[in-house]
Protein backbone atom coordinates (compact mmCIF):
# COMPACT_ATOMS: atom_id res chain seq x y z
CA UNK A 1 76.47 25.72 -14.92
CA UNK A 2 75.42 22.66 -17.13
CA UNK A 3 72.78 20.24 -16.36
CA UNK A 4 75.44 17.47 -15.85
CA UNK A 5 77.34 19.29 -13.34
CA UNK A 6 73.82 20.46 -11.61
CA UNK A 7 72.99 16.67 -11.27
CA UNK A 8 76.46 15.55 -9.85
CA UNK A 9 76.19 17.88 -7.13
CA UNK A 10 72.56 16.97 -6.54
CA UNK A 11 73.42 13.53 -6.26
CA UNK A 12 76.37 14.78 -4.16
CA UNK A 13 74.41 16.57 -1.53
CA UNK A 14 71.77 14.13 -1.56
CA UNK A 15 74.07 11.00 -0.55
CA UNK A 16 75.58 13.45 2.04
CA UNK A 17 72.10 13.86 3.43
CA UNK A 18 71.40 10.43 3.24
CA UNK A 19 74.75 9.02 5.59
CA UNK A 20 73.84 10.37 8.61
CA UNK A 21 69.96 8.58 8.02
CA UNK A 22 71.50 5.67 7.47
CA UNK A 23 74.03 5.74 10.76
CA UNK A 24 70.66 6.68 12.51
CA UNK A 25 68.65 3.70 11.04
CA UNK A 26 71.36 1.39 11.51
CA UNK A 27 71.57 2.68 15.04
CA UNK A 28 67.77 1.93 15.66
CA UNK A 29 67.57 -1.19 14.00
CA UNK A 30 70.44 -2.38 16.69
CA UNK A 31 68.92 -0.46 19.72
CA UNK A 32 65.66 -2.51 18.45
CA UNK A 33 66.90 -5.78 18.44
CA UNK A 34 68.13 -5.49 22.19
CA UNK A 35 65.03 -6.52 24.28
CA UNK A 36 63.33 -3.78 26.03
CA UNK A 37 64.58 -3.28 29.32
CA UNK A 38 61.75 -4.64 32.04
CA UNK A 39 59.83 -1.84 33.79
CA UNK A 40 60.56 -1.81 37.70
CA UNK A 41 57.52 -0.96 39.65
CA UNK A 42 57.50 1.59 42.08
CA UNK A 43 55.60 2.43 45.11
CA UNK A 44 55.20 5.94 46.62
CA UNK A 45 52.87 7.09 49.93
CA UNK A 46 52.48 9.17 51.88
CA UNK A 47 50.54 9.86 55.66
CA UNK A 48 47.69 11.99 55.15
CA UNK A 49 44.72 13.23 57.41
CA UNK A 50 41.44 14.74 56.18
CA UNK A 51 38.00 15.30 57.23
CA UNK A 52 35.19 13.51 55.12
CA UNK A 53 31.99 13.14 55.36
CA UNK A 54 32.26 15.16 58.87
CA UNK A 55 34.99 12.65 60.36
CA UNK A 56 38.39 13.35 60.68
CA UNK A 57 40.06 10.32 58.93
CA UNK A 58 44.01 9.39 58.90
CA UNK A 59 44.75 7.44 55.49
CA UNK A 60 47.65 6.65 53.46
CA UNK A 61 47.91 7.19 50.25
CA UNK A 62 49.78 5.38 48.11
CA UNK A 63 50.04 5.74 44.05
CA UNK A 64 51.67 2.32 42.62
CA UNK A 65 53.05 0.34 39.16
CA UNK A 66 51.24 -3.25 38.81
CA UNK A 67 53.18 -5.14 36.30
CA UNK A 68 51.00 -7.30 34.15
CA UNK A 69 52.92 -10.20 32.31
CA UNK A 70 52.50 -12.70 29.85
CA UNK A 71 52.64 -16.28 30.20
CA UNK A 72 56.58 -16.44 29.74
CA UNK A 73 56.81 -13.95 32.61
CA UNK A 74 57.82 -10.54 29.99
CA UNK A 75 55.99 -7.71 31.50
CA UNK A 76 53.08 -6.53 28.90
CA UNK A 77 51.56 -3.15 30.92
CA UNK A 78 52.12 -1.32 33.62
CA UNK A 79 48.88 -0.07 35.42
CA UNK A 80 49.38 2.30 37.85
CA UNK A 81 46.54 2.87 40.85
CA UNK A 82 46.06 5.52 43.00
CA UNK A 83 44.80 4.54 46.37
CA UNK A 84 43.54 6.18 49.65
CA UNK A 85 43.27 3.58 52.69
CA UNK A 86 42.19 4.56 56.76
CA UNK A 87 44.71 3.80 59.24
CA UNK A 88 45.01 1.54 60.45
CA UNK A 89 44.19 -0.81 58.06
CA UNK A 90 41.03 -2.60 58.73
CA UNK A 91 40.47 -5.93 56.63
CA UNK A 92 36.57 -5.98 56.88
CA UNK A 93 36.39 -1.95 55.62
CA UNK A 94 34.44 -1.31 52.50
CA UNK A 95 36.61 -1.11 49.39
CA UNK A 96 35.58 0.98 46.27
CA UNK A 97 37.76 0.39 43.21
CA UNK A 98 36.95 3.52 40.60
CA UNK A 99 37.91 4.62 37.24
CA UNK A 100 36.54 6.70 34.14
CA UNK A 101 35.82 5.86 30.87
CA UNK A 102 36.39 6.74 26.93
CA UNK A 103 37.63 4.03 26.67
CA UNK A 104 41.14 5.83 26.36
CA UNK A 105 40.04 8.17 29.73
CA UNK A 106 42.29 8.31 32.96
CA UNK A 107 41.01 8.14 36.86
CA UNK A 108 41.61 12.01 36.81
CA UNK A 109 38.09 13.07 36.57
CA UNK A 110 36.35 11.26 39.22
CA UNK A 111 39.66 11.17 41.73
CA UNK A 112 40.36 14.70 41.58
CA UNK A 113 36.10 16.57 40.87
CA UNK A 114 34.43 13.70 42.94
CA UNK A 115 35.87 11.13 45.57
CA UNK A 116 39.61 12.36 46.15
CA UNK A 117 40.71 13.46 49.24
CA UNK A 118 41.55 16.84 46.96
CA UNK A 119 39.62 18.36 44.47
CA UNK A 120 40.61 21.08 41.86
CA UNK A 121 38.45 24.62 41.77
CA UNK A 122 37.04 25.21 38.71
CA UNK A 123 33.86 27.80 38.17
CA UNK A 124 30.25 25.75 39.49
CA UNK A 125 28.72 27.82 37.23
CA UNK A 126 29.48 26.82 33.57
CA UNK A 127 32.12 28.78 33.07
CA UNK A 128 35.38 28.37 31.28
CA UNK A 129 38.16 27.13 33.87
CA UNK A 130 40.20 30.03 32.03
CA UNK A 131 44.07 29.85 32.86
CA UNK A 132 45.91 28.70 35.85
CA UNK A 133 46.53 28.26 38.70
CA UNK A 134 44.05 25.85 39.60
CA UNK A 135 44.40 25.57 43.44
CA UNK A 136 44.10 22.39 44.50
CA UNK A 137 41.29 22.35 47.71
CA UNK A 138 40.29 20.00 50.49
CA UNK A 139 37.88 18.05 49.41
CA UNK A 140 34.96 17.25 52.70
CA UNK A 141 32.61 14.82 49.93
CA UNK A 142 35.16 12.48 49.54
CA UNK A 143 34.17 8.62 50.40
CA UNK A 144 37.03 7.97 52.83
CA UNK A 145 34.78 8.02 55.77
CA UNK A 146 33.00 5.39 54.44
CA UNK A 147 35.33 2.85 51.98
CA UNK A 148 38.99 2.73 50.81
CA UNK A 149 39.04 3.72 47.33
CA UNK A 150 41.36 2.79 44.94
CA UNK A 151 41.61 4.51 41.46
CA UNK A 152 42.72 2.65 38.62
CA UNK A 153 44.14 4.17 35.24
CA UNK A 154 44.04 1.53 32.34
CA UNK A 155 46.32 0.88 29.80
CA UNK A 156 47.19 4.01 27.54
CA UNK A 157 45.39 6.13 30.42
CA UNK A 158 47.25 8.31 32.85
CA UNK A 159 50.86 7.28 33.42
CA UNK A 160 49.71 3.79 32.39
CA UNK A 161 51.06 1.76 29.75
CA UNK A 162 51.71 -1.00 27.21
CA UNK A 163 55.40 -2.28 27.26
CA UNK A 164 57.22 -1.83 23.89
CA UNK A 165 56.46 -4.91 21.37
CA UNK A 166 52.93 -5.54 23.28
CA UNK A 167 50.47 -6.19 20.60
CA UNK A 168 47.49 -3.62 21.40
CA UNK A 169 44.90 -5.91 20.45
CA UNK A 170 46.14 -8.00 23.85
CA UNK A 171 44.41 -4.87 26.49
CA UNK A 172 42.13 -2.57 24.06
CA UNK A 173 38.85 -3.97 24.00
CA UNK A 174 35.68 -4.91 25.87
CA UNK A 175 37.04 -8.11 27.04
CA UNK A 176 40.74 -7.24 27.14
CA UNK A 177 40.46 -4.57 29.00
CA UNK A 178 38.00 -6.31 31.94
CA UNK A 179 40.79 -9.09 32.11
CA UNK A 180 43.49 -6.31 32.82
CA UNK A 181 41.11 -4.46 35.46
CA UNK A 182 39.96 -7.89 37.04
CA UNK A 183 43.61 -8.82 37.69
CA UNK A 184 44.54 -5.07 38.91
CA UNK A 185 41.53 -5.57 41.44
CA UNK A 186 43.02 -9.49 42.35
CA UNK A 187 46.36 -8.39 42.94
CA UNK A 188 45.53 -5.06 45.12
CA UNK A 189 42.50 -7.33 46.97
CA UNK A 190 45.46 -10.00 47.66
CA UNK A 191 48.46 -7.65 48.13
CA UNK A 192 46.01 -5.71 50.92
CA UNK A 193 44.68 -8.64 52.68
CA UNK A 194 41.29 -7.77 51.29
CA UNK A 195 39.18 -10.40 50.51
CA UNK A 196 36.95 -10.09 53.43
CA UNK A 197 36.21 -6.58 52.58
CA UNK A 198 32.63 -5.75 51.00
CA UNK A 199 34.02 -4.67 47.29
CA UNK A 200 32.15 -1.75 45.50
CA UNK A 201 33.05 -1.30 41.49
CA UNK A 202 32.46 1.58 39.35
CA UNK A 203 32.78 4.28 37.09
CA UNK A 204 31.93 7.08 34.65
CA UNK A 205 31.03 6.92 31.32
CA UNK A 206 32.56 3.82 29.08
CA UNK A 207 33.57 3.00 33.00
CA UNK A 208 29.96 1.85 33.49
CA UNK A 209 30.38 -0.32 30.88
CA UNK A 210 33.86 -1.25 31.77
CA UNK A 211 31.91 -2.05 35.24
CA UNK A 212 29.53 -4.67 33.67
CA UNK A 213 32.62 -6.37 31.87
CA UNK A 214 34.57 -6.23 34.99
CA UNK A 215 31.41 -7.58 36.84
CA UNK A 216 31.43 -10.67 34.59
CA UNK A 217 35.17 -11.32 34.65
CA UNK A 218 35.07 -11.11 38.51
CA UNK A 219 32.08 -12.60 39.49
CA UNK A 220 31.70 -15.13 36.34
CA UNK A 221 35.50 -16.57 36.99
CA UNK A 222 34.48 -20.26 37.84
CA UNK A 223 38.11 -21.02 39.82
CA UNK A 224 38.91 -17.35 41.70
CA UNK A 225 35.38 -15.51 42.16
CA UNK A 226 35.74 -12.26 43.87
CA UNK A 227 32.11 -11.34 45.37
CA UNK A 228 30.83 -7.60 44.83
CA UNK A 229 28.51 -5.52 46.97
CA UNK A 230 27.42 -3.06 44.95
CA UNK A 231 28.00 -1.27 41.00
CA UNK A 232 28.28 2.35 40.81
CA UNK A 233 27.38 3.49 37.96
CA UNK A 234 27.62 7.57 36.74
CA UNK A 235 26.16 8.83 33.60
CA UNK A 236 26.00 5.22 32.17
CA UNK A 237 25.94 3.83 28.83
CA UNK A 238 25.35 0.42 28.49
CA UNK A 239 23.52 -0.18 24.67
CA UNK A 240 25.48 1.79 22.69
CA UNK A 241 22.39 0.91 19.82
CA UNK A 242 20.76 3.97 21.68
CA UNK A 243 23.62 6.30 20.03
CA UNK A 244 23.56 5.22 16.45
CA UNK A 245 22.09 7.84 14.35
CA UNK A 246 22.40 5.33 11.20
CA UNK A 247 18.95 5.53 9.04
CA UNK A 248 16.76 3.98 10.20
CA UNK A 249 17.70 3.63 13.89
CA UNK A 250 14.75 5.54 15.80
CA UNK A 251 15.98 4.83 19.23
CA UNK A 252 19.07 7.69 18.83
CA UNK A 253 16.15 10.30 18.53
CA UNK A 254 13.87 8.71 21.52
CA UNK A 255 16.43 8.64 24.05
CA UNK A 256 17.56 12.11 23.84
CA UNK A 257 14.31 13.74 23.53
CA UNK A 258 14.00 14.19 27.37
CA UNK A 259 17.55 15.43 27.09
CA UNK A 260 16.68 18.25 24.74
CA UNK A 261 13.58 19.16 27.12
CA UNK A 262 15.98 19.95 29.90
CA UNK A 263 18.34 21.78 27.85
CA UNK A 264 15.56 23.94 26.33
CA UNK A 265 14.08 24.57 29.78
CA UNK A 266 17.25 25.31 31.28
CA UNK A 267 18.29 28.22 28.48
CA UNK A 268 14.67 29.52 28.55
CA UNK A 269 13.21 27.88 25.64
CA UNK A 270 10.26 26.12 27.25
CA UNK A 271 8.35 26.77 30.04
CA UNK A 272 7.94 24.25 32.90
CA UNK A 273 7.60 24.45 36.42
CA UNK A 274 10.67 22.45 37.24
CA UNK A 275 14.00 20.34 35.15
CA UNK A 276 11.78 17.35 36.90
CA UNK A 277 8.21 18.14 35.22
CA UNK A 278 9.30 18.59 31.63
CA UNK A 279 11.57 15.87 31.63
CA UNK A 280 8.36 13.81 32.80
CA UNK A 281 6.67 15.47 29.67
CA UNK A 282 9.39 14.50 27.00
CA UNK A 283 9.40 10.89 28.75
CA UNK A 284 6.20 10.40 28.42
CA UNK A 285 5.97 11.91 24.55
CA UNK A 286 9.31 10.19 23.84
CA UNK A 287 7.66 6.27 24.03
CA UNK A 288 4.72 7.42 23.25
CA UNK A 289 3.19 9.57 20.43
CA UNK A 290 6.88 10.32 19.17
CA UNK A 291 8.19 6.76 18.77
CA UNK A 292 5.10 5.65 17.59
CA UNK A 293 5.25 8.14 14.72
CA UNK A 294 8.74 7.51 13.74
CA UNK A 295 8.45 4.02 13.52
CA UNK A 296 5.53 4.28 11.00
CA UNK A 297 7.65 6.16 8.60
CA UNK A 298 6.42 7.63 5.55
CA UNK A 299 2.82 5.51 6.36
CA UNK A 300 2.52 8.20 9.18
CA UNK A 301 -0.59 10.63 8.30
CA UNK A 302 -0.42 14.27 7.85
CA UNK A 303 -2.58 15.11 10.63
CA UNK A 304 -0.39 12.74 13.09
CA UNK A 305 2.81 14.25 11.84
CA UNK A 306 1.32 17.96 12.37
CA UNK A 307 0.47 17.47 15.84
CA UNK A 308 3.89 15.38 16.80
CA UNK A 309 5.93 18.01 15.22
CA UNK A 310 4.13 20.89 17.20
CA UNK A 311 4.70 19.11 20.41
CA UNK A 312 7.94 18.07 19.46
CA UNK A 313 8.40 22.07 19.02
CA UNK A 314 7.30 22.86 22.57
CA UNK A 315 9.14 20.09 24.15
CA UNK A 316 12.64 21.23 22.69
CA UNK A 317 12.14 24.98 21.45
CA UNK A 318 12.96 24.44 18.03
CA UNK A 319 11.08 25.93 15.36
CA UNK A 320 8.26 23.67 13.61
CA UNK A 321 9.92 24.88 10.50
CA UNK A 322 13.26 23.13 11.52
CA UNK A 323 11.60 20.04 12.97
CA UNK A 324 10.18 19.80 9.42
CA UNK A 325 12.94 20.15 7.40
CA UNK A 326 14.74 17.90 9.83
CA UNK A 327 11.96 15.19 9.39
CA UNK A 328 11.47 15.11 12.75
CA UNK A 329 15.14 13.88 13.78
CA UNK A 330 17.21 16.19 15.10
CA UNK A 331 20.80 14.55 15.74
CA UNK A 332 22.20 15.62 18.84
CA UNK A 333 24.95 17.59 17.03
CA UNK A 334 22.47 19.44 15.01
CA UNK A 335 20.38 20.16 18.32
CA UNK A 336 23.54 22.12 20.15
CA UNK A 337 24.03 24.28 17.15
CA UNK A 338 20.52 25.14 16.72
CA UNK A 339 18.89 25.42 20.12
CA UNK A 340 20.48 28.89 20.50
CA UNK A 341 21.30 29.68 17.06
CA UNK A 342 19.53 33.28 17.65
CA UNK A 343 21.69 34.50 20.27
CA UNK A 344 25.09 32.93 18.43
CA UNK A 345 25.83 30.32 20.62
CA UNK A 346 26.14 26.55 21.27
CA UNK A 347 25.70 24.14 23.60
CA UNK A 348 27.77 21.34 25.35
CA UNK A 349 27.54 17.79 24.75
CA UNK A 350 28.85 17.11 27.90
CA UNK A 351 26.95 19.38 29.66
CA UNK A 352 24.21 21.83 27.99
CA UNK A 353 24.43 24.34 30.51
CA UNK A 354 27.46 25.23 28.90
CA UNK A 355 27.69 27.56 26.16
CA UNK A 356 30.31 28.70 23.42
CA UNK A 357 30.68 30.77 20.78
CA UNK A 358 31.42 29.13 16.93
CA UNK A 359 34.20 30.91 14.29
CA UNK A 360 30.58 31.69 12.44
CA UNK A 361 27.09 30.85 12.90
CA UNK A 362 25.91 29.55 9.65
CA UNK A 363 27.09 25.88 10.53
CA UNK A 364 25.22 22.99 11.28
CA UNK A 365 27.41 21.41 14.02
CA UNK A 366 29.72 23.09 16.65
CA UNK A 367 33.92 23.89 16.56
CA UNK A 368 33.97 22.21 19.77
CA UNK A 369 32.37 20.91 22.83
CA UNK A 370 32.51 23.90 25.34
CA UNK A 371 31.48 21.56 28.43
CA UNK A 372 34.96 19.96 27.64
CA UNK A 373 37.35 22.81 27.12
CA UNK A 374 35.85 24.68 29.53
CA UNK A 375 37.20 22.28 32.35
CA UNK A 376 40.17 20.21 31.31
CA UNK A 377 43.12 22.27 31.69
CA UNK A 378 42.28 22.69 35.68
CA UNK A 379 41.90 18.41 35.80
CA UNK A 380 45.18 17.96 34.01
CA UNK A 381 47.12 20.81 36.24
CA UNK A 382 45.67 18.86 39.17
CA UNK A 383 46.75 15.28 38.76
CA UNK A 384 50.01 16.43 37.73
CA UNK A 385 50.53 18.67 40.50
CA UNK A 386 49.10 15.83 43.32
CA UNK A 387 51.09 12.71 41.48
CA UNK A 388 54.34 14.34 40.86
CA UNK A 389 54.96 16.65 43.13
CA UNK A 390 52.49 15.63 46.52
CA UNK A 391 52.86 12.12 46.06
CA UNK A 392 56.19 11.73 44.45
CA UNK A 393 55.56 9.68 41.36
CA UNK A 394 58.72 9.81 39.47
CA UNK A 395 57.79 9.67 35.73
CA UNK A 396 58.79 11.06 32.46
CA UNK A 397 55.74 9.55 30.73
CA UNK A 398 52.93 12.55 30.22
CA UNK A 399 49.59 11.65 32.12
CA UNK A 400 46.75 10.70 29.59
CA UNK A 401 43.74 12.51 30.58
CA UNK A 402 42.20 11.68 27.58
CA UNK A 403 44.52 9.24 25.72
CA UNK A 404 44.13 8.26 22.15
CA UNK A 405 46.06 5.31 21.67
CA UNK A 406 43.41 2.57 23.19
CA UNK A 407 40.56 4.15 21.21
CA UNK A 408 42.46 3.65 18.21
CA UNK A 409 42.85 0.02 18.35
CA UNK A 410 39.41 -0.96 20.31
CA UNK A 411 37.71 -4.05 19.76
CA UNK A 412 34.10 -3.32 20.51
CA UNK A 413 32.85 -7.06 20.16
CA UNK A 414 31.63 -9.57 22.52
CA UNK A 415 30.54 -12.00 20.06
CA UNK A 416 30.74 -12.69 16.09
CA UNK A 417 34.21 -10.43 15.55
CA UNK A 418 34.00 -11.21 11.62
CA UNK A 419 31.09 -8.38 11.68
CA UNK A 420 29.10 -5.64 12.95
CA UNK A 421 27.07 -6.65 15.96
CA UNK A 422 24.63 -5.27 18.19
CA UNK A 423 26.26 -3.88 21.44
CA UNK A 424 24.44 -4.19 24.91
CA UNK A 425 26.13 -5.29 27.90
CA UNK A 426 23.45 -4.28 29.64
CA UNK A 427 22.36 -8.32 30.18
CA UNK A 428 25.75 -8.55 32.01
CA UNK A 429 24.83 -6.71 34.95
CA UNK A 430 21.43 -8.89 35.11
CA UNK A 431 23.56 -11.78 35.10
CA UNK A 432 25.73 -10.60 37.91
CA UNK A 433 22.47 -9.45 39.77
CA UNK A 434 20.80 -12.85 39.15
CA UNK A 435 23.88 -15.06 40.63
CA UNK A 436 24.47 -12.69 43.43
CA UNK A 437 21.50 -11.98 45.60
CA UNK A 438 23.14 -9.05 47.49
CA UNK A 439 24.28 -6.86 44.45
CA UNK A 440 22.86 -3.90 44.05
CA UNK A 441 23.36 -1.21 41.59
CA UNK A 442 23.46 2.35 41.97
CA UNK A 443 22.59 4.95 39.13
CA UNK A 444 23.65 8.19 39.24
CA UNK A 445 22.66 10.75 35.75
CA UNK A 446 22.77 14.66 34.80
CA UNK A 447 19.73 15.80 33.16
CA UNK A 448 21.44 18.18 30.85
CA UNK A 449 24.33 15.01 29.42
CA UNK A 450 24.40 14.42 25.88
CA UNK A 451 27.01 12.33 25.65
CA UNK A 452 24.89 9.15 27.25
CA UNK A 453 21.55 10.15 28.09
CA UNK A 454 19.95 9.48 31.37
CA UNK A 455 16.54 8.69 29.51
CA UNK A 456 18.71 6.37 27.59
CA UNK A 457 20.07 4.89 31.06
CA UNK A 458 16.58 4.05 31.96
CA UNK A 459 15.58 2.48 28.69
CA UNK A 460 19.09 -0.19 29.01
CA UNK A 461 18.67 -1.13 32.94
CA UNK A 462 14.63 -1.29 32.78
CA UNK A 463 14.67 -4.28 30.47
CA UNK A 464 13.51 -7.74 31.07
CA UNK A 465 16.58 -9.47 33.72
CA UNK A 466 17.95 -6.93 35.85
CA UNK A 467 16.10 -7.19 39.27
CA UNK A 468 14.46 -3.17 39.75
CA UNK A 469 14.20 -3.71 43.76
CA UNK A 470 17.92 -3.51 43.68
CA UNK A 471 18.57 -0.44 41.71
CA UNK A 472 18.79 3.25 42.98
CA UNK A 473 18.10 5.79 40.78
CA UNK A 474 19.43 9.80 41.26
CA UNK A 475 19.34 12.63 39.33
CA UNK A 476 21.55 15.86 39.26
CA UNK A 477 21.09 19.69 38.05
CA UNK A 478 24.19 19.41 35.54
CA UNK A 479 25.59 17.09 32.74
CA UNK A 480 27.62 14.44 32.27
CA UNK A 481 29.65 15.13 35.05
CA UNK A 482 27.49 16.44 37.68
CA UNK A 483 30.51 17.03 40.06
CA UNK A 484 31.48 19.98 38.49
CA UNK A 485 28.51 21.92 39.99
CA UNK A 486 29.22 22.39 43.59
CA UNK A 487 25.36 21.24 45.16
CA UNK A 488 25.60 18.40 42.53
CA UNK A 489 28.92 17.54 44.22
CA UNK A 490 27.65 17.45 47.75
CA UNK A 491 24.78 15.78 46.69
CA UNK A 492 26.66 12.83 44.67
CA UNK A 493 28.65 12.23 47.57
CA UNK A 494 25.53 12.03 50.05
CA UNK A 495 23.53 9.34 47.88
CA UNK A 496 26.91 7.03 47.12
CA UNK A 497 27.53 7.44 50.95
CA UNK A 498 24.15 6.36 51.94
CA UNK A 499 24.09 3.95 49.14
CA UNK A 500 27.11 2.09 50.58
CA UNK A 501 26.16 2.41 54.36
CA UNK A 502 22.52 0.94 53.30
CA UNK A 503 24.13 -3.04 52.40
C-alpha cells in the first residue's frame, strides 16, 4: 500500500472520528447556553427519641437545602444542614450550630464520632477501621439534652454545593465562606423562631477558625447582630504562622515540641510519670532554653547548643545524632518517620497513637497519614447510610467528606490580597470577647495532634486581647480528634455539657 493511499485513509478515519465529537460539542455548547435549571430545596424529618446525657429526649430531625442567591435572585449554593431539635420546640432552648473544617471538610466527623444522636463504631484503640459494616450505634454523649444542634456542611462539603456558572472565588475563602455560614445561621435562627435562644458556635479544625470569622460576621454586622453565648472550639488553629516551616520561622519547631513529648512518651520513648508531666517539661523547655537557642542562630555557643540538643533528645527520643544533623529542627513530617524508625513504623499526624507501616523504611516522610485511613471509610459509610437511607435525603450528588474543590480555589487573606500576609484571626475572637461581655470560649485539644498543636492553641489565645477569665481549657488522651477514643468521647461530651449549662 503506498504512502498516498495510507494518508487518505488516515485522514478518512480520522474525520470519521472527529463527527461524532463535533455532534457532541455542538450538543454541549447548546445544552450550555440554556440557563441552569434552579435547584428546588427540599426538606426531610423525621420523629426520633433518644436518651442523652441520661434523659430520654424526643427530637426531630430534619436534614434541609438553604438556597443562597445573588442579588438578581439566581440561586448561587445550596447548603444543606442537618439538624436535631427537642419536642416540642422551645424558643428560649440553647442552640449549637456545628461544623468541621479543612476548609473543604463536611459536618460528618463531629455529627456522626461526637454530638449526633448516632455514632459509627470504629476500634478506640488506634486501630484501622478495616472493612465494613460499620454499625451505626446509639450515641448517650450527644448534646441534645442540653441544646438543639444544627450541623452545617459548606459549600463543596457534603451534599453541598455551588450552582453551575457560580464563580468560586464568591464562597471559598476566609471571608466568603463566614458570609455563607452567617446567613445559613440567619435564615435557620429566623425560619425556627430562634432569636431568643442562647446561640453556641463551633467547630473542628479550620472550623475554629471558620468560628472566629463567623464570630465577626455575626456579631460585627452593624444592622442585623445576632448575639452568641459561647465559641467551641476543638483542636484549634487560629495563627496559621505557627505551621510554616519556611527558614527562618522558629515558631513551627516551638509549638510542636510539647507535641513530640507526648508522642515519645506515649510509644515508650521517654520516661515520665504521666502525658500531663512531660508535656509540662517540653512547655517549659519549648519558650525557654529551646526558643532562646534557635533564635540566636549560628551566634548560639557550642556549649549552649550541646546541652539544648541533649535535652531536646530526652524530651522527644530522638537520637542526639539526628537532632544534629537536623540542626535542631525536626519538621513534623520528619518527626513521624523517625520517632519509630527502629521498629519500621510511623506515626499519625492526626493522631500519634496511630501507627503504620511505609512501602520501605529508608524515607524521610511517611506514604500516608495512618490516623486518617485508619478511620474514614466507617465516617463516610455512616453519613451515607443515616442521610440517605434513615433520613431520606434524595440525592445523586456524592457526600464530600473531605472535598477538594474549595481548597483549590481558597483565598486565605483578610487584608492586602496583592501579597503574602501574616495569618492570625486569633484578634477576632478578642474582638468578639471585648464587645460582648458574656462570651465565653471553650477549648478543647488532644495531646498527641499534629495537625494543629494544642501547645500551639495556647500560644494564639494567650496573647494580649482575649479576656483569660472567660476561657476553658481541656485536654484529651488522643489526637486531633479525641472522639475517636471512647473515654475521650465521654469526657468531651461532659466538659461541652457543663460548659453550656455553666452561662
Amino acid at each position: 500500500m503506498n504512502s498516498r493511499l495510507i494518508a487518505a485513509l488516515a485522514a478518512a478515519s480520522t474525520l470519521a472520528l472527529a463527527m461524532p465529537t463535533l455532534a457532541q460539542d455542538a450538543h454541549k455548547a447548546e445544552a450550555a447556553a440554556k440557563p441552569a435549571p434552579s435547584p428546588e430545596a427540599q426538606s426531610r424529618s423525621r420523629d426520633l427519641v433518644g436518651t442523652f446525657g441520661g434523659q430520654r429526649i424526643a427530637f426531630k430531625a430534619t436534614i434541609a437545602d438553604t438556597i443562597l442567591t445573588d442579588d438578581a435572585g439566581k440561586a448561587e449554593a445550596v447548603i444543606v444542614t442537618t439538624s436535631y431539635v427537642k419536642t416540642p420546640a422551645d424558643p428560649t432552648r440553647p442552640v449549637f450550630f456545628i461544623y468541621n473544617g479543612g476548609p473543604g471538610s463536611g459536618s460528618v466527623w463531629l455529627q456522626m464520632g461526637a454530638f449526633g444522636p448516632k455514632r459509627v463504631a470504629i476500634p478506640s484503640n488506634a486501630k484501622d477501621d478495616g472493612a465494613p459494616p460499620y454499625p451505626l450505634l446509639d450515641n448517650p454523649d450527644s448534646l441534645l439534652d442540653v441544646a438543639d444542634l444544627v450541623f452545617i456542611d459548606p459549600p463543596g462539603t457534603g451534599f453541598s454545593y455551588l450552582t453551575p456558572g457560580t464563580d468560586p472565588k464568591k464562597y471559598y475563602g476566609l471571608r466568603q465562606d463566614a458570609r455563607a455560614i452567617g446567613k445559613v445561621i440567619r435564615r435557620w435562627i429566623n425560619d425556627n423562631g430562634r432569636w431568643s435562644s442562647p446561640k453556641y458556635l463551633g467547630g473542628e479544625s479550620y472550623g475554629t477558625t471558620r468560628t472566629a470569622m463567623v464570630a465577626d460576621e455575626l456579631e460585627g454586622s452593624t444592622y442585623n447582630d445576632v448575639g452568641l453565648n459561647g465559641l467551641i472550639l476543638i483542636s484549634t488553629i487560629l495563627d496559621f504562622g505557627v505551621e510554616d516551616t519556611t527558614p527562618g520561622n522558629e515558631m513551627a519547631y516551638v509549638v510542636t515540641l510539647p507535641s513530640m513529648a507526648a508522642a515519645a512518651f506515649y510509644h515508650g520513648k521517654v520516661q515520665a510519670p504521666s502525658v500531663e508531666a512531660i508535656t509540662a517539661e517540653a512547655r517549659a523547655f519549648a519558650i525557654g532554653p529551646f526558643a532562646t537557642a534557635l533564635l540566636k542562630g549560628q551566634d548560639l555557643p557550642a556549649a549552649e547548643r550541646a546541652a539544648v540538643r541533649k535535652e531536646l533528645s530526652r524530651l522527644t527520643g530522638l537520637s542526639e545524632t539526628y537532632l544534629d544533623q537536623a540542626n535542631l529542627r525536626v519538621t513534623d513530617q520528619r518527626f513521624y518517620k523517625e520517632l519509630l524508625r527502629d521498629r519500621g513504623q510511623t506515626v499519625g499526624r492526626l493522631d500519634a497513637r496511630y501507627t503504620g507501616t511505609d512501602y520501605d523504611n529508608a524515607g524521610e516522610t511517611p506514604d500516608n497519614d495512618p490516623s486518617f485511613y485508619g478511620i474514614d471509610a466507617g465516617y463516610t459509610a455512616a453519613i451515607n447510610t443515616w442521610a440517605r437511607e434513615t433520613l431520606g435525603y434524595r440525592t445523586d450528588r456524592e457526600y464530600q467528606s473531605i472535598g477538594r474543590e474549595p481548597g483549590n480555589y481558597w483565598d486565605w487573606s483578610l487584608s492586602q490580597p496583592d501579597r503574602a500576609a501574616y495569618l492570625n484571626v486569633a484578634p477576632l475572637i478578642g474582638q468578639a470577647m471585648r464587645q460582648n461581655s458574656q462570651l465565653r470560649l471553650f477549648n478543647a485539644q488532644g495531646y498527641y495532634d499534629f495537625a494543629t498543636p494544642f501547645f500551639g492553641a495556647e500560644y494564639s489565645l494567650k496573647r494580649p486581647g482575649i479576656p483569660q477569665e472567660r476561657i476553658t481549657w481541656k485536654y484529651y488522651d488522643a489526637g486531633h480528634m479525641m472522639y475517636v477514643r471512647d473515654e475521650d468521647r465521654a469526657k468531651l461530651s461532659a466538659d461541652v455539657r457543663a460548659f453550656i449549662r455553666a452561662r
